[in-house]
Protein backbone atom coordinates (compact mmCIF):
# COMPACT_ATOMS: atom_id res chain seq x y z
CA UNK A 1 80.21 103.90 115.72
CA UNK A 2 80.62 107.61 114.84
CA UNK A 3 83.27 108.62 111.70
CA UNK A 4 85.52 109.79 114.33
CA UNK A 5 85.41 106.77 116.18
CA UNK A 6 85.72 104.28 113.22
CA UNK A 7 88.91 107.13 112.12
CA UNK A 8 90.74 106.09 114.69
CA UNK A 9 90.13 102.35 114.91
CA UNK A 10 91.36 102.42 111.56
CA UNK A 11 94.33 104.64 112.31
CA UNK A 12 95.28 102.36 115.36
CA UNK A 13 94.92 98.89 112.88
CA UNK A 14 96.89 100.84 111.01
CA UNK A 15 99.52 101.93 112.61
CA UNK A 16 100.02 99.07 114.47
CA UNK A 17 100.04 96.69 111.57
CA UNK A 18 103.05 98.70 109.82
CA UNK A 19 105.02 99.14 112.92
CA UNK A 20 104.81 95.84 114.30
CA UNK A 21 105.33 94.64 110.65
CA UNK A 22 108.80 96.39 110.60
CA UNK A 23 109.77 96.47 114.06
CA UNK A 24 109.51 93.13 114.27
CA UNK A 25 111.22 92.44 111.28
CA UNK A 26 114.01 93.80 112.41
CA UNK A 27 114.85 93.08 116.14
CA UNK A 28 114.04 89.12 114.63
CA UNK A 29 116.83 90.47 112.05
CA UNK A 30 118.93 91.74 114.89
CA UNK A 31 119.07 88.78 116.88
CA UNK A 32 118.94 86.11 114.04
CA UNK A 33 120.47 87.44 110.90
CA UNK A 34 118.42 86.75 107.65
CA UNK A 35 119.27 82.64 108.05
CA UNK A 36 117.54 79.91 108.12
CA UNK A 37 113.85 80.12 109.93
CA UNK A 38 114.29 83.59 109.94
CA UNK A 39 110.52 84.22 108.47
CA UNK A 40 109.11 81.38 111.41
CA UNK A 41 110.96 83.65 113.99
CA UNK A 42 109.70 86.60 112.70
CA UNK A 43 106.02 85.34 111.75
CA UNK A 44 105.90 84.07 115.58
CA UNK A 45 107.19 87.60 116.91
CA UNK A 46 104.26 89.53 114.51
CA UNK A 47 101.77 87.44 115.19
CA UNK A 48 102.27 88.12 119.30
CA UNK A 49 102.99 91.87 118.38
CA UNK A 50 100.62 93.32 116.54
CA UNK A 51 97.81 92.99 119.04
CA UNK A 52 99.52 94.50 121.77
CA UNK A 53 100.56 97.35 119.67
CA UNK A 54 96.93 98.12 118.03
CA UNK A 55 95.86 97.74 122.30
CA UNK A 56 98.60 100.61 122.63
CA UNK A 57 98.08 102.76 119.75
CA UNK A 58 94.24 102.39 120.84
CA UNK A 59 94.33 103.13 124.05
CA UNK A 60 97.52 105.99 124.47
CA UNK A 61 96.73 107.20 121.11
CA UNK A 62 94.85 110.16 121.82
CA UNK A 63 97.23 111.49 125.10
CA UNK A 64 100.40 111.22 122.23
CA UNK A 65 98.34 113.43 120.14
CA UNK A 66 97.75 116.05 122.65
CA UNK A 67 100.93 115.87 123.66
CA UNK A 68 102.51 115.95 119.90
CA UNK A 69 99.74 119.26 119.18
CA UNK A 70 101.11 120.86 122.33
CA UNK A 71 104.83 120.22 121.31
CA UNK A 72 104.21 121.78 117.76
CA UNK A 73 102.34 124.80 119.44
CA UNK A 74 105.51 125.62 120.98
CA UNK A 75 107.65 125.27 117.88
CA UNK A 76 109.20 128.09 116.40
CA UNK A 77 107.07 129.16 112.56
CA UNK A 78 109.21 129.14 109.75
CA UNK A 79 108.78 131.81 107.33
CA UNK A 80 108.24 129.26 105.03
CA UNK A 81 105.77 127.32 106.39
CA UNK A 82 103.05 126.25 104.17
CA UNK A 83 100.64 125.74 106.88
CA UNK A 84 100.31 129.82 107.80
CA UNK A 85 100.30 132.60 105.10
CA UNK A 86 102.09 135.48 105.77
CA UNK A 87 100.61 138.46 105.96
């Protein structure tokens, strides 16, 4: 597996694991309130999550970042932008 390969395997564990952590944490929230079984519920709902998500992140991963570096090509520069000097 090449660096840029194992990158984003990584990334997509990654990602997934901390959104379908929270996510899931809250619509169990949501729907159940922070009562009783409230940690089954949501251990059930993570547990079914997070494998579809890191399948997602995975697979449409790279399309969202072409899409998000096309979107931020077409943003206006601030003149404070760290990112290009000014010259």
């Amino acid at each position: 597996m090449s660096p840029s390969q194992r990158l984003r395997v990584v990334f997509a564990a990654l990602m997934s694991l901390w959104m379908s952590l929270l996510m899931t944490a809250f619509v169990v929230w949501l729907n159940f309130g922070f009562e009783r079984g409230y940690l089954l519920h949501w251990r059930h709902s993570f547990v079914a999550a997070w494998p579809a998500a890191f399948a997602i992140v995975l697979v449409f991963g790279p399309t969202v970042q072409r899409i998000s570096q096309a979107l931020a090509e077409r943003l206006p520069v601030s003149s404070r932008d760290p990112v290009r000097p000014c010259v």
